[in-house]
PDB file of N, CA and C in Angstrom:
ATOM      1  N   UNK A   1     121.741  66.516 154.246  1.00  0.00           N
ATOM      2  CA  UNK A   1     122.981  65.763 154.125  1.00  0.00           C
ATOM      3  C   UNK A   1     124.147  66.750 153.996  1.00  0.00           C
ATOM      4  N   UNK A   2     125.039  66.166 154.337  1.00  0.00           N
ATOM      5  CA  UNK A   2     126.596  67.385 154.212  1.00  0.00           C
ATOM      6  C   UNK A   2     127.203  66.807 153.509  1.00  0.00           C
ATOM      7  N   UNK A   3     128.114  68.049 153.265  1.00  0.00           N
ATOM      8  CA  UNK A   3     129.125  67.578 151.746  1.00  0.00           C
ATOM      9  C   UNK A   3     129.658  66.632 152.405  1.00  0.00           C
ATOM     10  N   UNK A   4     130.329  65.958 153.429  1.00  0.00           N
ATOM     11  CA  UNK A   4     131.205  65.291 154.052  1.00  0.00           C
ATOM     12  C   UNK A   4     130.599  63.666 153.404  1.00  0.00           C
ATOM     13  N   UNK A   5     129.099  64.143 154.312  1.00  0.00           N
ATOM     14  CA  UNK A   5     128.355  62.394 154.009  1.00  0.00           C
ATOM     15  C   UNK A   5     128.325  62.547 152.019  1.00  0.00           C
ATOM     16  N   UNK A   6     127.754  63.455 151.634  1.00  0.00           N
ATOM     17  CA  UNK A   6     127.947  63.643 150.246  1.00  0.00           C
ATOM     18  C   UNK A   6     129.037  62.873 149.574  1.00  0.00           C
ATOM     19  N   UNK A   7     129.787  63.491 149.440  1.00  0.00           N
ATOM     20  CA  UNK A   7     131.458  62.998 149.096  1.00  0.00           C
ATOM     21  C   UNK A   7     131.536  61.555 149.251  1.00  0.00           C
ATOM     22  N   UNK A   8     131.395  60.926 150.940  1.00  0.00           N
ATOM     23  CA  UNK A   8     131.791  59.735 151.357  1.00  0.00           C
ATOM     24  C   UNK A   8     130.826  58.761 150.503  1.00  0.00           C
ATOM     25  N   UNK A   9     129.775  59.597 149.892  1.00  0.00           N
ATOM     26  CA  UNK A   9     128.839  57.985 149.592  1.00  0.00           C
ATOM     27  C   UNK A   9     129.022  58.322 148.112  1.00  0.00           C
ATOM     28  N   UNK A  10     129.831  59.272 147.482  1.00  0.00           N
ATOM     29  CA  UNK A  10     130.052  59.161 145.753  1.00  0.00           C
ATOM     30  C   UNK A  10     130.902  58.398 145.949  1.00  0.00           C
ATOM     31  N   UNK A  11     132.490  58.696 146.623  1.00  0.00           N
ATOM     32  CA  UNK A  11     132.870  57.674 146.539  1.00  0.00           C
ATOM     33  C   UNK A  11     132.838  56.229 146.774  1.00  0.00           C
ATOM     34  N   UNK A  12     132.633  55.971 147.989  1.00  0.00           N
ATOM     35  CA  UNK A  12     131.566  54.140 147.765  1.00  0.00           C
ATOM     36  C   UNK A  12     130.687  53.901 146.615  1.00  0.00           C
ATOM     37  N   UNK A  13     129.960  55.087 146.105  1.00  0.00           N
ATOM     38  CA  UNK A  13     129.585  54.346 144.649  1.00  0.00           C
ATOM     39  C   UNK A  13     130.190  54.021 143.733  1.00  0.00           C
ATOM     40  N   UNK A  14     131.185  55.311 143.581  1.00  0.00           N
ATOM     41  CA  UNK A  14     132.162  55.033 142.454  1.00  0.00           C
ATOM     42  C   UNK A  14     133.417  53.752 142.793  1.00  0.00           C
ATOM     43  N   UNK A  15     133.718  53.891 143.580  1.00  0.00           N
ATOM     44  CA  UNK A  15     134.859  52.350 143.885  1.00  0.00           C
ATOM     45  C   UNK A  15     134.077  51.142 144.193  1.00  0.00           C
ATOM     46  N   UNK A  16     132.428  51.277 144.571  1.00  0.00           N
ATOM     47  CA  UNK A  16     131.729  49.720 144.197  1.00  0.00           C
ATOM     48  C   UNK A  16     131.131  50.031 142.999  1.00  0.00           C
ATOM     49  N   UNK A  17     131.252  51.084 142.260  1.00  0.00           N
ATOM     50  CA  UNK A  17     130.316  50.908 140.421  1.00  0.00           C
ATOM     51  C   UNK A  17     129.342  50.788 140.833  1.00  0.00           C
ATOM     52  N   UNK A  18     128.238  51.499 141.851  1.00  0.00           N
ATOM     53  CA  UNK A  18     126.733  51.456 142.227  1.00  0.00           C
ATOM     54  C   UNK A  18     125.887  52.674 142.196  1.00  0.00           C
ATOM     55  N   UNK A  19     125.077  52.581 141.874  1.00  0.00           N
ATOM     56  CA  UNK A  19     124.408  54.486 142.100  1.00  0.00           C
ATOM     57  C   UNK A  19     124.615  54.792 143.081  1.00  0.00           C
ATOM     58  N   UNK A  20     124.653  55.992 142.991  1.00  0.00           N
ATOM     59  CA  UNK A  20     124.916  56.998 144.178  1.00  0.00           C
ATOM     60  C   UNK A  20     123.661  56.933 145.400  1.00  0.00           C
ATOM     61  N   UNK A  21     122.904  56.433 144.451  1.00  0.00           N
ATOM     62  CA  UNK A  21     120.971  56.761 145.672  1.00  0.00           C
ATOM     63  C   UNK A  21     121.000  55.377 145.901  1.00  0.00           C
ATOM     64  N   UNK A  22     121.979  54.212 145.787  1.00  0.00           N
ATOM     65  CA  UNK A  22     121.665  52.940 146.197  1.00  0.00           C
ATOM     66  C   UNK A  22     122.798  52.835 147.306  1.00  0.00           C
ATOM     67  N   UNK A  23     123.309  54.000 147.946  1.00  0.00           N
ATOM     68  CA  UNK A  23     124.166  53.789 149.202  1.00  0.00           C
ATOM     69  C   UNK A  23     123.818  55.349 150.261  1.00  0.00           C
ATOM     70  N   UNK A  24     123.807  54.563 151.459  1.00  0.00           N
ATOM     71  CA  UNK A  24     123.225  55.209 152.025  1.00  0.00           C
ATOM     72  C   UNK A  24     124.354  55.290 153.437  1.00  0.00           C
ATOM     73  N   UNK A  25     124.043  55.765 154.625  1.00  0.00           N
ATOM     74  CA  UNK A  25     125.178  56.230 155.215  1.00  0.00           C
ATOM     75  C   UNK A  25     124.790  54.898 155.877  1.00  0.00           C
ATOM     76  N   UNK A  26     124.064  54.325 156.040  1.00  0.00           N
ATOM     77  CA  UNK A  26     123.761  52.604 156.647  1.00  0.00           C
ATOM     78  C   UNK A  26     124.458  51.728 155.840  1.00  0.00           C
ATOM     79  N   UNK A  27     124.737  51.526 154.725  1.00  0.00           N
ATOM     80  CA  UNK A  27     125.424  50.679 153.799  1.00  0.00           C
ATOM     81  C   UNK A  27     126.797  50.315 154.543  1.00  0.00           C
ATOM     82  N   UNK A  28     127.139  49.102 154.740  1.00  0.00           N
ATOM     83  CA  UNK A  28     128.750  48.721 155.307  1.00  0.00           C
ATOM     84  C   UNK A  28     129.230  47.904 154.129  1.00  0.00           C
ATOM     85  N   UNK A  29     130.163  47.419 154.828  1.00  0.00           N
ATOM     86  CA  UNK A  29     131.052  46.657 154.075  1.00  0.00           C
ATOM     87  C   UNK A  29     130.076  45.421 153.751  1.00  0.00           C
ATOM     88  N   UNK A  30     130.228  44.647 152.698  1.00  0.00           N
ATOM     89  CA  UNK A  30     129.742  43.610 152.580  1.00  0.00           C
ATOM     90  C   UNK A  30     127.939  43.951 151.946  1.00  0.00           C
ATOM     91  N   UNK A  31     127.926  45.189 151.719  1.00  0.00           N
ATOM     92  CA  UNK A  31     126.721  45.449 151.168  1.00  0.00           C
ATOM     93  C   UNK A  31     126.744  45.469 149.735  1.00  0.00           C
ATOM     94  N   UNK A  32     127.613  45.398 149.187  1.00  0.00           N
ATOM     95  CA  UNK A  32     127.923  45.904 147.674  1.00  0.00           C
ATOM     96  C   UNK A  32     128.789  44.725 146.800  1.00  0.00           C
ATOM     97  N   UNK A  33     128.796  44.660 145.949  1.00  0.00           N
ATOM     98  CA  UNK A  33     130.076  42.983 146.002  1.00  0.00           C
ATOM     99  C   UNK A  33     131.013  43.145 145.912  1.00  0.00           C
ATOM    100  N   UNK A  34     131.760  44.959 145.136  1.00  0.00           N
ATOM    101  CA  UNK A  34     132.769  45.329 145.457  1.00  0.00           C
ATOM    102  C   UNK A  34     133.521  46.264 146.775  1.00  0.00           C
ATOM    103  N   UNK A  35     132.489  45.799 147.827  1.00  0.00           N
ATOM    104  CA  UNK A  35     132.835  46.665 149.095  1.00  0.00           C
ATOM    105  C   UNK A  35     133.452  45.011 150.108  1.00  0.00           C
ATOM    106  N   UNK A  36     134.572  44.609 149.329  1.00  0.00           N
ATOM    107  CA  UNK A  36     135.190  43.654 149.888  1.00  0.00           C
ATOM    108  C   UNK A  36     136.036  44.107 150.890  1.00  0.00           C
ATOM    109  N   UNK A  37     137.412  43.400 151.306  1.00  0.00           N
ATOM    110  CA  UNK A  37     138.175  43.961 152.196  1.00  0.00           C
ATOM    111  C   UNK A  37     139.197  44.902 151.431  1.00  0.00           C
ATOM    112  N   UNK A  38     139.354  44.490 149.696  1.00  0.00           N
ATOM    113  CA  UNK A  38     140.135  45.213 149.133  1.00  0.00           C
ATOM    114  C   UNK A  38     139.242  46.540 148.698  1.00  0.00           C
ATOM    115  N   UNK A  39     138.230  46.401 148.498  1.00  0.00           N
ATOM    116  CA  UNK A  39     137.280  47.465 148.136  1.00  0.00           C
ATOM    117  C   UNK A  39     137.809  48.560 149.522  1.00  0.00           C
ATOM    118  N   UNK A  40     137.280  47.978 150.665  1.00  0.00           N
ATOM    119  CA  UNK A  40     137.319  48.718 151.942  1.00  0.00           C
ATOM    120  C   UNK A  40     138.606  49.984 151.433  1.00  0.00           C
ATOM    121  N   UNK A  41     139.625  49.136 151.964  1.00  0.00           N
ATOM    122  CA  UNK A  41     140.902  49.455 151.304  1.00  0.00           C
ATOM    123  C   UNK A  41     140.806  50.754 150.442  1.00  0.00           C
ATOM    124  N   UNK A  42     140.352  50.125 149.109  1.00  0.00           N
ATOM    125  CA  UNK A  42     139.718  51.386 148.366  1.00  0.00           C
ATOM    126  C   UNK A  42     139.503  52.531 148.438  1.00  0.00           C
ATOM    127  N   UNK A  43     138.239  52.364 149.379  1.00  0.00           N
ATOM    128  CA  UNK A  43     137.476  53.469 149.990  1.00  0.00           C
ATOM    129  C   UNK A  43     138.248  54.582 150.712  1.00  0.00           C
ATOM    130  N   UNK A  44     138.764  53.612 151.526  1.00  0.00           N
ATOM    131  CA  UNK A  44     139.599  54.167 152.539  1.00  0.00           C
ATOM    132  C   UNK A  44     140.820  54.826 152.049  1.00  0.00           C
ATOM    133  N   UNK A  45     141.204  54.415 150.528  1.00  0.00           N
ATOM    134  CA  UNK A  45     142.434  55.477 150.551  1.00  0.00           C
ATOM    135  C   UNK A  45     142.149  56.541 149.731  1.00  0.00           C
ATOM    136  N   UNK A  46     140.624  56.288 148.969  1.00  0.00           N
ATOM    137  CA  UNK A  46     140.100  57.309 148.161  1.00  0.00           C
ATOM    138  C   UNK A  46     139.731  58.462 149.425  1.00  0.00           C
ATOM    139  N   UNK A  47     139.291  58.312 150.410  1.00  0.00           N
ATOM    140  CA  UNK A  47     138.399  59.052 151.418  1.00  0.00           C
ATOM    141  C   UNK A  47     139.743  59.915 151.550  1.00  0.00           C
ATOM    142  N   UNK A  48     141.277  58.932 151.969  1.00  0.00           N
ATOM    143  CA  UNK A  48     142.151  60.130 152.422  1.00  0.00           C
ATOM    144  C   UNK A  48     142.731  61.041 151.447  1.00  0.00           C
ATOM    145  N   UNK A  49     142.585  60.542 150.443  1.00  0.00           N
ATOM    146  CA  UNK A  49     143.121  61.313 149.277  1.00  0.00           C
ATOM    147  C   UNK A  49     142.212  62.704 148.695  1.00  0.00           C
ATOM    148  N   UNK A  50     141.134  62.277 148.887  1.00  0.00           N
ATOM    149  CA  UNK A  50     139.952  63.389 148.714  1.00  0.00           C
ATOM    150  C   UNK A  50     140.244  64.522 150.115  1.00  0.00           C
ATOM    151  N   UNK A  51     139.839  63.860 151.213  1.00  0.00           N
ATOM    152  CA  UNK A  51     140.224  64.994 152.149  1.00  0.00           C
ATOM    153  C   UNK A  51     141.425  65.331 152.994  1.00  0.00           C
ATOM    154  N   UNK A  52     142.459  64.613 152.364  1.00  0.00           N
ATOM    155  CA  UNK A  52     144.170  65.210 153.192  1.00  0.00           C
ATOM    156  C   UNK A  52     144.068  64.675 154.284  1.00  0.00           C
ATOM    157  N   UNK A  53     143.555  63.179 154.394  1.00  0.00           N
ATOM    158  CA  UNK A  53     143.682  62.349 155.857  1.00  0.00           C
ATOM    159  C   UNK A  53     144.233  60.987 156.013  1.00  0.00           C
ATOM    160  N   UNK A  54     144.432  60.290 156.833  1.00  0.00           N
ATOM    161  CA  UNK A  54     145.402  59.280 156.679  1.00  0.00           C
ATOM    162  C   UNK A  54     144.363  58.267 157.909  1.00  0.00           C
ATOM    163  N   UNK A  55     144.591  57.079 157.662  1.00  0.00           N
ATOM    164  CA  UNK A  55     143.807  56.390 159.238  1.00  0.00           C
ATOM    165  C   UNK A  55     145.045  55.309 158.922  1.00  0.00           C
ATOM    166  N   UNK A  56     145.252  54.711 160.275  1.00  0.00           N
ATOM    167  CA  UNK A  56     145.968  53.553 160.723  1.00  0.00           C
ATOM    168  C   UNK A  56     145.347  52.387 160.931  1.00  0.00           C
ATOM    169  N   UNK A  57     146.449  51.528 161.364  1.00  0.00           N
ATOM    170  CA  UNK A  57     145.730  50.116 160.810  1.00  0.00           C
ATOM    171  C   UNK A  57     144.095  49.792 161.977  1.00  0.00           C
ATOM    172  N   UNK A  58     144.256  50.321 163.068  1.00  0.00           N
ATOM    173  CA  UNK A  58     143.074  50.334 163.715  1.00  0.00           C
ATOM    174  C   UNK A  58     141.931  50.644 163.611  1.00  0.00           C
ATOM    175  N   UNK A  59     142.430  52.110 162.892  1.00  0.00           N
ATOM    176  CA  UNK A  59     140.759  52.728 162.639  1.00  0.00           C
ATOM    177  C   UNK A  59     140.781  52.145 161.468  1.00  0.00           C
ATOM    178  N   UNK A  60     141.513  51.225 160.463  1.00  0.00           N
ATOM    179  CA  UNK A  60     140.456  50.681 159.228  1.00  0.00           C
ATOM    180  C   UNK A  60     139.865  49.736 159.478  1.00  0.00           C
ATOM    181  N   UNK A  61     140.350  49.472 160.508  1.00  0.00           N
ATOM    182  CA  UNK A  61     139.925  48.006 160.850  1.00  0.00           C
ATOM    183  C   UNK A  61     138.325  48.084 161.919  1.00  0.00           C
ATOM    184  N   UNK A  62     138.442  49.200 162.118  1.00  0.00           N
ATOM    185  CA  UNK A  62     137.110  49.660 163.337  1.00  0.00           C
ATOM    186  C   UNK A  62     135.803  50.682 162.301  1.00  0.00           C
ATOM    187  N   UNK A  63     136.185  50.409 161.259  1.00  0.00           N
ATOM    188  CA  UNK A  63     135.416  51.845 160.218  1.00  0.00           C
ATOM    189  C   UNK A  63     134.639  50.329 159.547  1.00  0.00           C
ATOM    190  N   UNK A  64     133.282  50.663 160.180  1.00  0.00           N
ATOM    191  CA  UNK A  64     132.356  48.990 159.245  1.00  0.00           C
ATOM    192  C   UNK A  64     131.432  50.011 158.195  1.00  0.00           C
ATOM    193  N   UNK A  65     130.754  50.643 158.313  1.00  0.00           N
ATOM    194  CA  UNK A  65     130.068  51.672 157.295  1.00  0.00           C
ATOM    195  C   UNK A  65     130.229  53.073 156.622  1.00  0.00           C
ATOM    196  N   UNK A  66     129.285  53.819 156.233  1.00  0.00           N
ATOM    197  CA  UNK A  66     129.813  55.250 155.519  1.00  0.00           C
ATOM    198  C   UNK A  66     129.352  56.106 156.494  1.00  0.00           C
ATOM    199  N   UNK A  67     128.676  55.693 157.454  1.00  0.00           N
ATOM    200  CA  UNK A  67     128.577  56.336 158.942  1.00  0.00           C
ATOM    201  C   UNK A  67     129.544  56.366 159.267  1.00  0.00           C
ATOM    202  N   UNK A  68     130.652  55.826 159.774  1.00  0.00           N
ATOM    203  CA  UNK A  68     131.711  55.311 160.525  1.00  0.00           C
ATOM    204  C   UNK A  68     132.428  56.242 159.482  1.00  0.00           C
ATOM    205  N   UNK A  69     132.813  56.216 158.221  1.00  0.00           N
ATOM    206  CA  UNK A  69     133.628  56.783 157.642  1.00  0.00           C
ATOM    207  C   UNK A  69     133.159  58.292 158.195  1.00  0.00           C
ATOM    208  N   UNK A  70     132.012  58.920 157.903  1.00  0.00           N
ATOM    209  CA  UNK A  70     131.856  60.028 157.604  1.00  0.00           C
ATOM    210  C   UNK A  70     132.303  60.611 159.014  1.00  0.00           C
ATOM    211  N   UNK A  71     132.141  60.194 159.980  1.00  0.00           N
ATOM    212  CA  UNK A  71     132.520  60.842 161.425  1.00  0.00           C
ATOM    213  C   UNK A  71     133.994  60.345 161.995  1.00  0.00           C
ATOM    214  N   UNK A  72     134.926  60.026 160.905  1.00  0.00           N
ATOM    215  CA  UNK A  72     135.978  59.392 161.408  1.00  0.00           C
ATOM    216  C   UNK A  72     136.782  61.031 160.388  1.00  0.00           C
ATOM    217  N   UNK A  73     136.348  61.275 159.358  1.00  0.00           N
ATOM    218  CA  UNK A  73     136.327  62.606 158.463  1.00  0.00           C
ATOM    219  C   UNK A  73     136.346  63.435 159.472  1.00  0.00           C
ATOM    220  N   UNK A  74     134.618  63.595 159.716  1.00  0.00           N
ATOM    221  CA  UNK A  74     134.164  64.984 160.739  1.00  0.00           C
ATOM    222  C   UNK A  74     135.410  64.823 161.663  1.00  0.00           C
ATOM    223  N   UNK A  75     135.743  63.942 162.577  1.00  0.00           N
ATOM    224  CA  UNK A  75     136.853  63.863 163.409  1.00  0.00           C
ATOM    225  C   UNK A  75     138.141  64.479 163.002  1.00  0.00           C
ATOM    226  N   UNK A  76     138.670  64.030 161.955  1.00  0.00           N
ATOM    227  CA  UNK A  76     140.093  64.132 161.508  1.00  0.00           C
ATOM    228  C   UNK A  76     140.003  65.753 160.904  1.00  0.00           C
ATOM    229  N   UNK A  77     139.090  65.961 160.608  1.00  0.00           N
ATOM    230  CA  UNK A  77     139.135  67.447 159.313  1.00  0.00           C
ATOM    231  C   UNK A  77     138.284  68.646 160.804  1.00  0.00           C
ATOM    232  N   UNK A  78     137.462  68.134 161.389  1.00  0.00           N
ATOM    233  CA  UNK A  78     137.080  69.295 162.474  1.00  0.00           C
ATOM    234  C   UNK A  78     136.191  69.927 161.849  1.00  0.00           C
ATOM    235  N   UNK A  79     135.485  69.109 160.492  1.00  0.00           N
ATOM    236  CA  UNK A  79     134.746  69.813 159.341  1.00  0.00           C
ATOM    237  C   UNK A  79     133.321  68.606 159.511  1.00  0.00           C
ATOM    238  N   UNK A  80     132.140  69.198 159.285  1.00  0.00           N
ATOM    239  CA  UNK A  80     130.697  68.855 159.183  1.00  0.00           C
ATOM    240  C   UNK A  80     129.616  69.272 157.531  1.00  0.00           C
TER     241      UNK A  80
END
């Protein structure tokens, strides 16, 4: 696993309050009860704040799992 996927799935635990080993890079939205649309949200501004990145209203809207997050990262940062 890479720090990238690392990182992306502490935080989904920590902004849904779930263990860390109960999210996996398969986990999407709607897996967790706080991985709502505001959760998403969440995620999504914890992810840019952690790595100095920003997404628009498209890619939040196109980002359904921590797969999707983690290679939307790898993308934006050029980092693995």
């Amino acid at each position: 696993m890479t720090d990238i996927e690392k990182e992306v799935i502490e935080i989904i635990a920590e902004v849904c309050s779930v263990p860390e080993n109960s999210v996996t890079l398969e986990s999407s939205a709607g897996d967790f009860e706080k991985w709502d649309s505001m959760g998403h949200l969440s995620i999504l501004r914890e992810v840019s704040a952690r790595f100095g990145i920003s997404f628009d209203f498209n890619e939040m809207m196109s980002i359904e799992s921590a797969s999707d997050i983690v290679s939307a990262v790898v993308k934006k940062t050029r980092r693995s």
